[in-house]
PDB file of N, CA and C in Angstrom:
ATOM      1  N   UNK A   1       0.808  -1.184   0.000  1.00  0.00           N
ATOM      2  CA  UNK A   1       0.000   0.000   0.000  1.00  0.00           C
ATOM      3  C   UNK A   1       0.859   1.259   0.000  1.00  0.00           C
ATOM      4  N   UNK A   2       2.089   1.072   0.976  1.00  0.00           N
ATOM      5  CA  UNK A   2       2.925   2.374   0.992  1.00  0.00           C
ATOM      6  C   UNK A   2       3.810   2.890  -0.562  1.00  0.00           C
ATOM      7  N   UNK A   3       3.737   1.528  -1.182  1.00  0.00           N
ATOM      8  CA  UNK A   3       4.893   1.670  -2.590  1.00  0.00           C
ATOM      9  C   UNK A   3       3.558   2.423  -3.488  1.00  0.00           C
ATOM     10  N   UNK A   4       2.368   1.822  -3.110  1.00  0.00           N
ATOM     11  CA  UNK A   4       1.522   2.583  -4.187  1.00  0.00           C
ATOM     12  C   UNK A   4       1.070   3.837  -4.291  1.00  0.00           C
ATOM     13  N   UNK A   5       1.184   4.344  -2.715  1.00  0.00           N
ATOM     14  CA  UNK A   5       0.911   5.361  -2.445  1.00  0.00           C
ATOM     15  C   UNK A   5       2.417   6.886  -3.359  1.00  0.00           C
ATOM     16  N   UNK A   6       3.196   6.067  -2.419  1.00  0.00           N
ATOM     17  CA  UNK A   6       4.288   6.998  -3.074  1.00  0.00           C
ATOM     18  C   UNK A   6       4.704   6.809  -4.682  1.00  0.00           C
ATOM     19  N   UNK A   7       4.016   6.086  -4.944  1.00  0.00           N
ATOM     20  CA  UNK A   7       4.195   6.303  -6.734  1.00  0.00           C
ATOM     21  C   UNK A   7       3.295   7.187  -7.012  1.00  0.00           C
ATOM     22  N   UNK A   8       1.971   7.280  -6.499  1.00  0.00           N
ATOM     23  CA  UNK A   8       1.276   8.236  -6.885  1.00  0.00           C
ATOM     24  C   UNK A   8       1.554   9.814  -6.617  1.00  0.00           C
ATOM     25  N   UNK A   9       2.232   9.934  -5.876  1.00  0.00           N
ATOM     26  CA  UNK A   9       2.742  10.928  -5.370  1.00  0.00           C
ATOM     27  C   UNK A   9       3.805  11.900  -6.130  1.00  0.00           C
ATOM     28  N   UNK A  10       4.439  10.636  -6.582  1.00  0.00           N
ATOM     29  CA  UNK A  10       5.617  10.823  -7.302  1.00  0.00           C
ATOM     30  C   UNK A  10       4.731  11.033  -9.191  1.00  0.00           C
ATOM     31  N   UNK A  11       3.926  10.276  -9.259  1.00  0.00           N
ATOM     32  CA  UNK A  11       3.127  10.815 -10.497  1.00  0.00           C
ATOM     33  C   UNK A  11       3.004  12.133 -10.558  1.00  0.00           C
ATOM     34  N   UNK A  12       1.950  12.836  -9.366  1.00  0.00           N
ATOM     35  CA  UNK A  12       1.572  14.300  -9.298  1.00  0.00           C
ATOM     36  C   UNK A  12       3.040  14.794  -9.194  1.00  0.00           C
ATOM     37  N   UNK A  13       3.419  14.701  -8.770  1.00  0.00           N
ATOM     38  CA  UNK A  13       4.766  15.733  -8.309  1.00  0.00           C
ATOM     39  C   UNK A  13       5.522  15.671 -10.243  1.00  0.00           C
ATOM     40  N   UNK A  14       5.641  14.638 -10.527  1.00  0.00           N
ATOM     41  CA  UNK A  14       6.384  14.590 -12.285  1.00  0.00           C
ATOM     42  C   UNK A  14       5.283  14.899 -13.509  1.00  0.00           C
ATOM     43  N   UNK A  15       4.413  14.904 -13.109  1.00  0.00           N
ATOM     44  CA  UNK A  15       3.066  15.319 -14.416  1.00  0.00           C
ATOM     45  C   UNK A  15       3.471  16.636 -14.981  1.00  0.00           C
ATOM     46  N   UNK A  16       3.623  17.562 -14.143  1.00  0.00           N
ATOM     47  CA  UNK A  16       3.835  18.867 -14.842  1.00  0.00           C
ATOM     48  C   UNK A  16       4.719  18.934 -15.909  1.00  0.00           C
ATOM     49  N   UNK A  17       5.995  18.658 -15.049  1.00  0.00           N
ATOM     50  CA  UNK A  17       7.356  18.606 -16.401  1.00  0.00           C
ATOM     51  C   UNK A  17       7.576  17.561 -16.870  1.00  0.00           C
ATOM     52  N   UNK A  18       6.470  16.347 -17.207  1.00  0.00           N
ATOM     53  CA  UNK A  18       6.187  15.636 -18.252  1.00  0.00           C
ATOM     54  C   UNK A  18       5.694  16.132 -19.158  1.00  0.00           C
ATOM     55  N   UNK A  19       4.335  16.904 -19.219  1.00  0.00           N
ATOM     56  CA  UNK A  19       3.408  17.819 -20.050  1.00  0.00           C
ATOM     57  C   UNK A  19       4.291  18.945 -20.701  1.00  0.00           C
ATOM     58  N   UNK A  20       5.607  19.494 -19.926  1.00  0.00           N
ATOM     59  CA  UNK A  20       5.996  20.157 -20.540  1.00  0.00           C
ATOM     60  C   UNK A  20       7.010  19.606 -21.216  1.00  0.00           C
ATOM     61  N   UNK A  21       7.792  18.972 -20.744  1.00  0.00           N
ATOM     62  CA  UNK A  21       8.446  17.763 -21.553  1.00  0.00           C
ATOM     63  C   UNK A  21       7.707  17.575 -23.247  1.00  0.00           C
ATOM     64  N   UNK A  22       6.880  16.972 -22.728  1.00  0.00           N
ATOM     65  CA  UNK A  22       5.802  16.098 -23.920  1.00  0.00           C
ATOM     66  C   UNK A  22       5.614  17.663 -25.361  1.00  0.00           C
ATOM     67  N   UNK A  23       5.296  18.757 -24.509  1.00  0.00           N
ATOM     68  CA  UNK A  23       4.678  19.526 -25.657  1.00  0.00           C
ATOM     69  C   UNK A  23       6.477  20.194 -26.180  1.00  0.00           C
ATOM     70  N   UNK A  24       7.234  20.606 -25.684  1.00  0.00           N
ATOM     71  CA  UNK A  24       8.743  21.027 -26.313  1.00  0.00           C
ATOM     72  C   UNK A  24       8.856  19.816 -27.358  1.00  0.00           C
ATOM     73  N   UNK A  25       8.931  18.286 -27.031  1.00  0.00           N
ATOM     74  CA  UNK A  25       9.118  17.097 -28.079  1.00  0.00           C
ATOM     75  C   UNK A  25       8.521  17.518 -29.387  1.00  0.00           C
ATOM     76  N   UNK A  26       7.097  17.892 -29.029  1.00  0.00           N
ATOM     77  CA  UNK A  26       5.853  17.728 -30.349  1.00  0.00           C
ATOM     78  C   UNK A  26       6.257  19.631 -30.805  1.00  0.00           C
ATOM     79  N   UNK A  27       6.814  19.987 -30.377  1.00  0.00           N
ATOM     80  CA  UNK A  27       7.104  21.593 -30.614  1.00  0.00           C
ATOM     81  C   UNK A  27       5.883  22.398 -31.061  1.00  0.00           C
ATOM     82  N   UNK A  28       4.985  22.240 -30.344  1.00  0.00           N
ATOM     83  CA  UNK A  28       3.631  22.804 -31.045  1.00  0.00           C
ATOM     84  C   UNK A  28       3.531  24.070 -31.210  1.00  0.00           C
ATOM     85  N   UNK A  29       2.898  24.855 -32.530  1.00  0.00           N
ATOM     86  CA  UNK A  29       2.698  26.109 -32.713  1.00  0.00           C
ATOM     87  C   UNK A  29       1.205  26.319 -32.297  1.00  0.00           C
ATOM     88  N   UNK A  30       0.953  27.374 -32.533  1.00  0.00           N
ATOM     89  CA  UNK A  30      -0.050  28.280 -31.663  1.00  0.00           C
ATOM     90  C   UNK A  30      -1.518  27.054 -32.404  1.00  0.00           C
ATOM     91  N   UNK A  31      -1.176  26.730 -34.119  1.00  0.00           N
ATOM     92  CA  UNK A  31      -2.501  26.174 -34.510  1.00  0.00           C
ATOM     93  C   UNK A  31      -2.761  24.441 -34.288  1.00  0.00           C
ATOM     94  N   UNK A  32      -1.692  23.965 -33.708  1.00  0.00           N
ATOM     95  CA  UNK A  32      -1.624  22.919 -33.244  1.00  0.00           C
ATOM     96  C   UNK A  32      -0.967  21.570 -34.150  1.00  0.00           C
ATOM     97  N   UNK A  33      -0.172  22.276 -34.658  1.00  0.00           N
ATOM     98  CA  UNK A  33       0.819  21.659 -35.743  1.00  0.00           C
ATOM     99  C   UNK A  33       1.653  21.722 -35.374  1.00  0.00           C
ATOM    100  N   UNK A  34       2.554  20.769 -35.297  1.00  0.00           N
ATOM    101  CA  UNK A  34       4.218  20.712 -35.163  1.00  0.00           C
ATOM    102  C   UNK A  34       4.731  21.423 -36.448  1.00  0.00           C
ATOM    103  N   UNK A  35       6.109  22.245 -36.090  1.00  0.00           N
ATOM    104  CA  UNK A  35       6.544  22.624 -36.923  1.00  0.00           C
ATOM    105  C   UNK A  35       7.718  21.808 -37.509  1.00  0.00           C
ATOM    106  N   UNK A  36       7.879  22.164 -38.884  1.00  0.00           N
ATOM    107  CA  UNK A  36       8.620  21.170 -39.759  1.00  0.00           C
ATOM    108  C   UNK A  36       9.420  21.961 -39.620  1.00  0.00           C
ATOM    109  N   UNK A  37       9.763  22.560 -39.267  1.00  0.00           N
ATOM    110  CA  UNK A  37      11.731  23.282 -39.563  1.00  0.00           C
ATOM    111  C   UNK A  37      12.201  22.432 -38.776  1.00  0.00           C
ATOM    112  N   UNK A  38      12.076  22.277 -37.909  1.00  0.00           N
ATOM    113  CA  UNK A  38      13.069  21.555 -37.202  1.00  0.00           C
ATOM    114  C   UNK A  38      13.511  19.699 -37.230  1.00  0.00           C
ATOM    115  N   UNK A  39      12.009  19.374 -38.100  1.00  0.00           N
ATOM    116  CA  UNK A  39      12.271  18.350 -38.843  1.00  0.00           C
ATOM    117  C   UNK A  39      13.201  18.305 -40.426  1.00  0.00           C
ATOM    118  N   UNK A  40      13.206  19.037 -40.855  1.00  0.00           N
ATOM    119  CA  UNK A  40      13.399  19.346 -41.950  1.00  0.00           C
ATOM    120  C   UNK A  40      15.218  19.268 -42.071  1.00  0.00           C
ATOM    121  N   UNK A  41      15.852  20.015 -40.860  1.00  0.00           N
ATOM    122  CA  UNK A  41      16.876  20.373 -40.394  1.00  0.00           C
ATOM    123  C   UNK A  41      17.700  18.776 -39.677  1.00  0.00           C
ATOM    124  N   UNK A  42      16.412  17.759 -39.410  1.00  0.00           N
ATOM    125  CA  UNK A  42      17.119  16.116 -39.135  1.00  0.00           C
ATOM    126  C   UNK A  42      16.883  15.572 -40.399  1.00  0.00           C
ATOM    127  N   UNK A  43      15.714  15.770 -40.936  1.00  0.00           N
ATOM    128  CA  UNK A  43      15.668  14.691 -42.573  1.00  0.00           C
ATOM    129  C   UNK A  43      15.276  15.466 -43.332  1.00  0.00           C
ATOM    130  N   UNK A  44      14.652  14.408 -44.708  1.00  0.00           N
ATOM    131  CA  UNK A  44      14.239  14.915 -45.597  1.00  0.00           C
ATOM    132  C   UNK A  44      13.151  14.556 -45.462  1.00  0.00           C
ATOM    133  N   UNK A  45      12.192  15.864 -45.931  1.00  0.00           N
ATOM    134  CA  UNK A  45      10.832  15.743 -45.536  1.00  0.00           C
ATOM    135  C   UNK A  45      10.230  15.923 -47.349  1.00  0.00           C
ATOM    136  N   UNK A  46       9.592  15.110 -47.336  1.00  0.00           N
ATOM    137  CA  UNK A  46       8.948  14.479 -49.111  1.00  0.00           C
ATOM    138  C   UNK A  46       7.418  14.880 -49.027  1.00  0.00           C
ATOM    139  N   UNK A  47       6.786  15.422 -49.884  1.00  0.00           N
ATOM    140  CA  UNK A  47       5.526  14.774 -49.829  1.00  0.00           C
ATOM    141  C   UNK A  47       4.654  13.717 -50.149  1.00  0.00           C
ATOM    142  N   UNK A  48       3.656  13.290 -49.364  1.00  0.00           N
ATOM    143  CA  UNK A  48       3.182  12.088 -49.695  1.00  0.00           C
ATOM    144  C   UNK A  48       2.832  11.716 -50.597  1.00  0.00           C
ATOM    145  N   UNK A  49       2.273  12.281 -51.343  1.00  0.00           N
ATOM    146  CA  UNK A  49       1.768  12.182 -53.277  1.00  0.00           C
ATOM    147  C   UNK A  49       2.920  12.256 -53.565  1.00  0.00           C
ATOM    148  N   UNK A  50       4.426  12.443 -53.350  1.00  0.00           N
ATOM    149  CA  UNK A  50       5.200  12.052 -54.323  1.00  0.00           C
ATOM    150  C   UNK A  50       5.676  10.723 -53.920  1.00  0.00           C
ATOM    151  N   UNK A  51       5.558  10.467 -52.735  1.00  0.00           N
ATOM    152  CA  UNK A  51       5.974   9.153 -52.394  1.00  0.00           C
ATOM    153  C   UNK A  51       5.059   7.909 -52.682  1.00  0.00           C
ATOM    154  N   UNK A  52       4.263   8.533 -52.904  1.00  0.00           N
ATOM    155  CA  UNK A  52       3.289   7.324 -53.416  1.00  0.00           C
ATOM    156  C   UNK A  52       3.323   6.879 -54.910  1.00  0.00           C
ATOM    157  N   UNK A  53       3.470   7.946 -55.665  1.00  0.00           N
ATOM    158  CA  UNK A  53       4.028   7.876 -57.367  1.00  0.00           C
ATOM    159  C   UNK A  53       4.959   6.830 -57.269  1.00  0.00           C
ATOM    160  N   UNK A  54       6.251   7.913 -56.824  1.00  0.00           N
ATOM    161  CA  UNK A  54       7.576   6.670 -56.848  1.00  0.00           C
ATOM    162  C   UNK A  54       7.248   5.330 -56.323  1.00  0.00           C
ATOM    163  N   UNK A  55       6.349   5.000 -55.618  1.00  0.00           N
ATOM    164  CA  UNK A  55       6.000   3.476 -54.752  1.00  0.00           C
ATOM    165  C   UNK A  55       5.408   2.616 -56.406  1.00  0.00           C
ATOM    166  N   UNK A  56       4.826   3.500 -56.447  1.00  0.00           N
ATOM    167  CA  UNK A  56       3.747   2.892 -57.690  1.00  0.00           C
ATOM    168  C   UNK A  56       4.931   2.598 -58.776  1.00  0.00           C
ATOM    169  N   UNK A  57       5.638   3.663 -59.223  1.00  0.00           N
ATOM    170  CA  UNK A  57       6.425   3.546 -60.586  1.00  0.00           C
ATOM    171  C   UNK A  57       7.143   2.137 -60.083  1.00  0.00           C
ATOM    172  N   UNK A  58       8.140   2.013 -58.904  1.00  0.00           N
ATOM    173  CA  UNK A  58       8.828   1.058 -58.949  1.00  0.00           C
ATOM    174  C   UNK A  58       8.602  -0.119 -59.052  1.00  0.00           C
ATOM    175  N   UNK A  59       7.033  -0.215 -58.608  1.00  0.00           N
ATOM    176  CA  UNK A  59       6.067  -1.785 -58.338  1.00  0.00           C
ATOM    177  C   UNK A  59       6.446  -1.980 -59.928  1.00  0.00           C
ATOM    178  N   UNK A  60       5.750  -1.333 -60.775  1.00  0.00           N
ATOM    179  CA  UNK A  60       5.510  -1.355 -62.645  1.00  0.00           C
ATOM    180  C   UNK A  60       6.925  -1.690 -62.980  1.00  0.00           C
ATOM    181  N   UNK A  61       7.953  -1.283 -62.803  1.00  0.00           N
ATOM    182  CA  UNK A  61       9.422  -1.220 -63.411  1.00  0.00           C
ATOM    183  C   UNK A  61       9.495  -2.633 -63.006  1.00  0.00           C
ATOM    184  N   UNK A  62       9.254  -3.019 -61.766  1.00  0.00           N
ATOM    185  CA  UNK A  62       9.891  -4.497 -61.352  1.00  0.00           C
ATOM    186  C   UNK A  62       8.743  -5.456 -62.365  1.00  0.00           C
ATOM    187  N   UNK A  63       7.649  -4.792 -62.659  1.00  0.00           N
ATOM    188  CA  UNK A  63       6.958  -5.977 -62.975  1.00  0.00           C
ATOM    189  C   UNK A  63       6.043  -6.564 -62.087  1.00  0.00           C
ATOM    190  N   UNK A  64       6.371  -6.233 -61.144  1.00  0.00           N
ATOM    191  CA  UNK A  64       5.395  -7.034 -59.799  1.00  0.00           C
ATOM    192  C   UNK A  64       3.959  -6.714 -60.133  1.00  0.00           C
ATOM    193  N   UNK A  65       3.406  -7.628 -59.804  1.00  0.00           N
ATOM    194  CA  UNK A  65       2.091  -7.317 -59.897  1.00  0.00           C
ATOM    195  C   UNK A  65       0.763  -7.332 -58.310  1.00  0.00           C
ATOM    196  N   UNK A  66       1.745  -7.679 -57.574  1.00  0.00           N
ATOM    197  CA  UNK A  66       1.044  -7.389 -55.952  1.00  0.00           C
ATOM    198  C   UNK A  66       0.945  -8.751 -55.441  1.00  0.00           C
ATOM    199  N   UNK A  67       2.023  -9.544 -55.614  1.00  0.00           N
ATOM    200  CA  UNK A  67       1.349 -10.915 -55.417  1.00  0.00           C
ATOM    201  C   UNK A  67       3.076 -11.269 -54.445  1.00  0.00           C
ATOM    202  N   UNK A  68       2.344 -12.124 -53.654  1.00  0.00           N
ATOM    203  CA  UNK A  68       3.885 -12.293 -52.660  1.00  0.00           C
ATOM    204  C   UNK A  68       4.284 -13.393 -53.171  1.00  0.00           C
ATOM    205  N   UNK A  69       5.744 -13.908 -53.029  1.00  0.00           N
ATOM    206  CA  UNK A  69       6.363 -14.620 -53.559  1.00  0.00           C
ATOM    207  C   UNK A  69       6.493 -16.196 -52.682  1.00  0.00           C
ATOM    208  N   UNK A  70       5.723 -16.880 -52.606  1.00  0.00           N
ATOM    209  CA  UNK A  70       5.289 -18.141 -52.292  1.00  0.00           C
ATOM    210  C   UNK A  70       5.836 -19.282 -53.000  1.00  0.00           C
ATOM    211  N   UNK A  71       6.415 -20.529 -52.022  1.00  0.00           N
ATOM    212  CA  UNK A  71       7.085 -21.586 -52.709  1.00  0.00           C
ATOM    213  C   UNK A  71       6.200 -22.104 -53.564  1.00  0.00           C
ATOM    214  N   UNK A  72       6.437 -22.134 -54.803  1.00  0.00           N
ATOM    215  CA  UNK A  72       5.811 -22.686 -55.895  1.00  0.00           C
ATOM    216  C   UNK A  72       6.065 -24.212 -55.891  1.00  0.00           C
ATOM    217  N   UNK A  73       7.238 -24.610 -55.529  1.00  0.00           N
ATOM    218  CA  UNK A  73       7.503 -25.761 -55.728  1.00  0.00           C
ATOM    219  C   UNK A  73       7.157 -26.993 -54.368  1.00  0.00           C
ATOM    220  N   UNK A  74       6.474 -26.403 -53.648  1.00  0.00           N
ATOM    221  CA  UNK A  74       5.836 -26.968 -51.894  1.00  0.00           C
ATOM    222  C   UNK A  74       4.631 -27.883 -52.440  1.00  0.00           C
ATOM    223  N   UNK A  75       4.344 -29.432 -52.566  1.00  0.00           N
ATOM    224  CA  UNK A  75       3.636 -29.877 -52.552  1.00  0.00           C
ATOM    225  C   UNK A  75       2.458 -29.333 -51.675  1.00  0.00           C
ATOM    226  N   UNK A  76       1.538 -29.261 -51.668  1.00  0.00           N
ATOM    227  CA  UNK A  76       0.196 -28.707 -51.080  1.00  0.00           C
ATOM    228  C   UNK A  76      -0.259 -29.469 -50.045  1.00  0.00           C
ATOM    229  N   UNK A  77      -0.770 -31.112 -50.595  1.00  0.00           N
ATOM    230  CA  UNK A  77      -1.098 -31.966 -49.456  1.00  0.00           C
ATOM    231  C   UNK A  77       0.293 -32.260 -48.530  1.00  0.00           C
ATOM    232  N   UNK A  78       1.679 -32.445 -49.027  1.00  0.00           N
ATOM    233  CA  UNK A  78       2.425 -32.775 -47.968  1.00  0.00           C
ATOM    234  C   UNK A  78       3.398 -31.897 -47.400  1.00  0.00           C
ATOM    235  N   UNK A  79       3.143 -30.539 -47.657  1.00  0.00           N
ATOM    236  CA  UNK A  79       4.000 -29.472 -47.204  1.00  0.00           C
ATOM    237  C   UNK A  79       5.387 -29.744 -47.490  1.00  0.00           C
ATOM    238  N   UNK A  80       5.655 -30.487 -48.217  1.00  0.00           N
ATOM    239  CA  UNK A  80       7.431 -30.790 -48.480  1.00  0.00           C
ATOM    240  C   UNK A  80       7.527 -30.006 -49.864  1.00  0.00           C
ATOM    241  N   UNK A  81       8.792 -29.664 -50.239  1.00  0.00           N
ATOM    242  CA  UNK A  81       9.635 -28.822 -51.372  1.00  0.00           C
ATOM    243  C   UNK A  81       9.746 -29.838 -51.767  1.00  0.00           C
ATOM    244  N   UNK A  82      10.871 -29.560 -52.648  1.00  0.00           N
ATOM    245  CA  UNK A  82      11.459 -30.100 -54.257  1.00  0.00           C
ATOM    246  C   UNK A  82      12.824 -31.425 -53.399  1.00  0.00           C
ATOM    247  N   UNK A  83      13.548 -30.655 -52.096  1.00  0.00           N
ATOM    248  CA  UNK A  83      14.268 -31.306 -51.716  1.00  0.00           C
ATOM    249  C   UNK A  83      13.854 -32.189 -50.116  1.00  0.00           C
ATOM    250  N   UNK A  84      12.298 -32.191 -50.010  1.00  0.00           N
ATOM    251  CA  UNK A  84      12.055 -33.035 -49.248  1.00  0.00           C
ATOM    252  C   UNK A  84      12.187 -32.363 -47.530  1.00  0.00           C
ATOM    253  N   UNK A  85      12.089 -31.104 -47.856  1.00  0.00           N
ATOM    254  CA  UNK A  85      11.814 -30.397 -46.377  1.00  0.00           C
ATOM    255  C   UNK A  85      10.763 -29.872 -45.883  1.00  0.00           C
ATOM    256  N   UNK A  86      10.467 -29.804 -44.903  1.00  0.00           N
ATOM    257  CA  UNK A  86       9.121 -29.032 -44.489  1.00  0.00           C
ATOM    258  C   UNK A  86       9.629 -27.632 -44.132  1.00  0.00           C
ATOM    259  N   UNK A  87       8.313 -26.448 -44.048  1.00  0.00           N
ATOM    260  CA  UNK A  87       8.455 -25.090 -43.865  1.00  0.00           C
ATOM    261  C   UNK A  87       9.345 -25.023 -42.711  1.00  0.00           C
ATOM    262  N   UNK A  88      10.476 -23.712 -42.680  1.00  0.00           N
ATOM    263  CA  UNK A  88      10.700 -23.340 -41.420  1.00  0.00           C
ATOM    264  C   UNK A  88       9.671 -23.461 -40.233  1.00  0.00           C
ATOM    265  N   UNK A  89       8.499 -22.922 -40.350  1.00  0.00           N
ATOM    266  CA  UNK A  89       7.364 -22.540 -39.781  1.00  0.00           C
ATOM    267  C   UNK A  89       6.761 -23.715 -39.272  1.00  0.00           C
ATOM    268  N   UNK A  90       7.184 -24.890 -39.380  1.00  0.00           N
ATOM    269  CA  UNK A  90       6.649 -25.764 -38.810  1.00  0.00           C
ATOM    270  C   UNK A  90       7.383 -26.512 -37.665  1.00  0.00           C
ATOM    271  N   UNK A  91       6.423 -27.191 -36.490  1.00  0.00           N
ATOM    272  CA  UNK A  91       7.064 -27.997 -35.811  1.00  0.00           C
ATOM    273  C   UNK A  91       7.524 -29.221 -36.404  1.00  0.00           C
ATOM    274  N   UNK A  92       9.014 -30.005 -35.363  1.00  0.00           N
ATOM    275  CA  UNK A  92       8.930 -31.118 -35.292  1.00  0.00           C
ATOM    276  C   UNK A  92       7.941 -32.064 -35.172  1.00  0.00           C
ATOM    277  N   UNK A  93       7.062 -31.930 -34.335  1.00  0.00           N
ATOM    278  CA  UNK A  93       5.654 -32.434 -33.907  1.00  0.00           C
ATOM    279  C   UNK A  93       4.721 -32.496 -34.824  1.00  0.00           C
ATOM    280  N   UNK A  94       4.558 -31.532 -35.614  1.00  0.00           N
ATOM    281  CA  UNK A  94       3.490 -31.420 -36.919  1.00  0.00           C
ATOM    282  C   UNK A  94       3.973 -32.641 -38.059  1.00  0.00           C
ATOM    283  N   UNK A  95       5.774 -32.344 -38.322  1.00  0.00           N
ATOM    284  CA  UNK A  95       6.302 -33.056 -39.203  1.00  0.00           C
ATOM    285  C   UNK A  95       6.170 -34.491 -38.740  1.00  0.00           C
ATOM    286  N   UNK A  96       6.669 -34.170 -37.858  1.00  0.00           N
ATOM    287  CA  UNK A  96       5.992 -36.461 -37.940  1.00  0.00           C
ATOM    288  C   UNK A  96       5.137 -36.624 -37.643  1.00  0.00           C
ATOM    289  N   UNK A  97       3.921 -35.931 -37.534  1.00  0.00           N
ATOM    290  CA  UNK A  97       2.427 -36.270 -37.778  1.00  0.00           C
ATOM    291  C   UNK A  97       2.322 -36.145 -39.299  1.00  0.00           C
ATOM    292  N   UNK A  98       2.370 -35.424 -39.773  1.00  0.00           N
ATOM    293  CA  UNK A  98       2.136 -35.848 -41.416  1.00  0.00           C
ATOM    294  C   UNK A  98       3.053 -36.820 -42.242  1.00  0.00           C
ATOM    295  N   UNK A  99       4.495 -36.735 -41.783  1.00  0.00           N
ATOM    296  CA  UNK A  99       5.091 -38.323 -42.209  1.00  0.00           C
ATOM    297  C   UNK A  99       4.496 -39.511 -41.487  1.00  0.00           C
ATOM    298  N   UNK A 100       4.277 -39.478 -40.503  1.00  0.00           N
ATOM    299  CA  UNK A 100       3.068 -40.882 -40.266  1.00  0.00           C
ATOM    300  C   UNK A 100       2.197 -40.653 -40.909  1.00  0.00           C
ATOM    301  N   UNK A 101       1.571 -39.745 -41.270  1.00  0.00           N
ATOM    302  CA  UNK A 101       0.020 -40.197 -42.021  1.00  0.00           C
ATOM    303  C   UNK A 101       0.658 -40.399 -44.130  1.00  0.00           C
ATOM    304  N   UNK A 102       1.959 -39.759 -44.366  1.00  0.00           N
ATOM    305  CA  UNK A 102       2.546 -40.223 -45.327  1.00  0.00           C
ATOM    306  C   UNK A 102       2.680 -41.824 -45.227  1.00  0.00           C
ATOM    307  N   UNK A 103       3.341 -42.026 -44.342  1.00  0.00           N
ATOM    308  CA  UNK A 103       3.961 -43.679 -44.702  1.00  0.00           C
ATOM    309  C   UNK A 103       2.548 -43.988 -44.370  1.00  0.00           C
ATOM    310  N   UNK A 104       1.510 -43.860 -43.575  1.00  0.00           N
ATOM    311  CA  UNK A 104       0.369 -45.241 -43.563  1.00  0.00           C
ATOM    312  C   UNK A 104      -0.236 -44.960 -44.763  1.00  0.00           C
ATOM    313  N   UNK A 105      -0.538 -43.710 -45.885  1.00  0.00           N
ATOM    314  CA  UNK A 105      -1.162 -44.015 -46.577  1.00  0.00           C
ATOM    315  C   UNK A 105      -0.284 -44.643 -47.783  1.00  0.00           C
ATOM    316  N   UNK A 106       0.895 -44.512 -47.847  1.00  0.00           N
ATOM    317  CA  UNK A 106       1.860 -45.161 -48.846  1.00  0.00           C
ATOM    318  C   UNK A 106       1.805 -46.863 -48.251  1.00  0.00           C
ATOM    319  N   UNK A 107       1.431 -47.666 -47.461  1.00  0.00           N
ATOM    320  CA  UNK A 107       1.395 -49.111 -47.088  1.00  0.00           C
ATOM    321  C   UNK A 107       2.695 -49.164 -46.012  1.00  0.00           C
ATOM    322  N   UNK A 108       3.433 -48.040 -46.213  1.00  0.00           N
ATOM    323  CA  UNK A 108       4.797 -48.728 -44.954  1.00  0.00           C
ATOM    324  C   UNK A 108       4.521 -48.766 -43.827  1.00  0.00           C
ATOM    325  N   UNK A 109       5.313 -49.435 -42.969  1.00  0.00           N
ATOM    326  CA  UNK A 109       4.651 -49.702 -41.679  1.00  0.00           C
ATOM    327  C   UNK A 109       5.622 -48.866 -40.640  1.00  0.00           C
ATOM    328  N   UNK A 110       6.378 -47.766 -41.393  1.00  0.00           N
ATOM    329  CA  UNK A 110       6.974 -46.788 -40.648  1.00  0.00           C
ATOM    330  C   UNK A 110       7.689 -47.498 -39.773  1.00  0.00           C
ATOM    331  N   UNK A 111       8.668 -46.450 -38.400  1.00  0.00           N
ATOM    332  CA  UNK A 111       9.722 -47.062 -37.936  1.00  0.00           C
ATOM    333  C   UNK A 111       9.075 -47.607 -36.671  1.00  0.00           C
ATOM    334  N   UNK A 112       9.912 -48.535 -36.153  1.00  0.00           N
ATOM    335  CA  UNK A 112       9.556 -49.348 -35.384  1.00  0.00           C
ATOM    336  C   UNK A 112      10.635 -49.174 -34.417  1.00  0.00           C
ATOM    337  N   UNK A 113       9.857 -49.415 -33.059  1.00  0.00           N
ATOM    338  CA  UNK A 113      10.041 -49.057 -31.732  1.00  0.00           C
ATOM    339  C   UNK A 113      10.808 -50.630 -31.317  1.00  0.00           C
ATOM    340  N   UNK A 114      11.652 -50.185 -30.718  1.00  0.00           N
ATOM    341  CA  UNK A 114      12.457 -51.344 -29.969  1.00  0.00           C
ATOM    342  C   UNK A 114      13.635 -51.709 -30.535  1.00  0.00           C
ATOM    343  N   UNK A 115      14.176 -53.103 -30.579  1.00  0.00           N
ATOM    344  CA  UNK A 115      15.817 -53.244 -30.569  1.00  0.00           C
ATOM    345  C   UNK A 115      15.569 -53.463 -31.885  1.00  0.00           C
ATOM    346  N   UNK A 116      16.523 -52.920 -32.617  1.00  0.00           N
ATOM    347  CA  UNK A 116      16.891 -53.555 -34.221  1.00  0.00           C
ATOM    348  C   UNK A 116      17.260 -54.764 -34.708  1.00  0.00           C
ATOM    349  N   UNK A 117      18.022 -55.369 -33.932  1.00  0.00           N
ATOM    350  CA  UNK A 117      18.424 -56.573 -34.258  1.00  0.00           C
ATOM    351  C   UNK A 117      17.873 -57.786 -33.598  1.00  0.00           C
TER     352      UNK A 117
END
């Protein structure tokens, strides 16, 4: 109760020169806009209609057509590639649940538990 108390305390007592803190950060002018000089003076400040052109032109130049680039070569029913791996994205646990349900529907009788010889 006493730690909660004195945090609150310590809230009121730091609120003020947080607020003033907070509004120097956002540098607000009288109409409630931050002013860009002083952004302007760390980066380069673009406008958005031009940044959106250039977004657009470069999509067209590459050719892309909005489509993400997905293993083409990933069997569908068995989640394996070309070289017989499953997704990063998957568990161990998932993977030999679907290689067991591979080998029982292929007839093998999968690996077997106990001594080999």
């Amino acid at each position: 109760m006493e730690a909660e108390d004195a945090q609150a305390e310590k809230r009121k007592k730091n609120a003020p020169k947080e607020l003033a803190r907070l509004k120097q950060a956002l540098n607000l002018d009288k109409k409630g806009e931050a002013a860009m000089t002083d952004v302007q003076e760390i980066a380069t400040v673009v406008p958005a209609d031009k940044i959106k052109k250039t977004d657009v032109d470069m999509a067209e130049a590459e050719g892309d057509d909005g489509k993400m680039d997905m293993d083409s070569k990933r069997n569908k029913a068995t989640l394996l590639d070309e070289n017989g791996q499953y997704p990063a994205w998957m568990s161990q646990r998932q993977a030999k649940k679907l290689k067991g349900k591979r080998m029982a529907k292929k007839g093998g009788k999968g690996k077997k538990k106990g001594i080999a010889w």
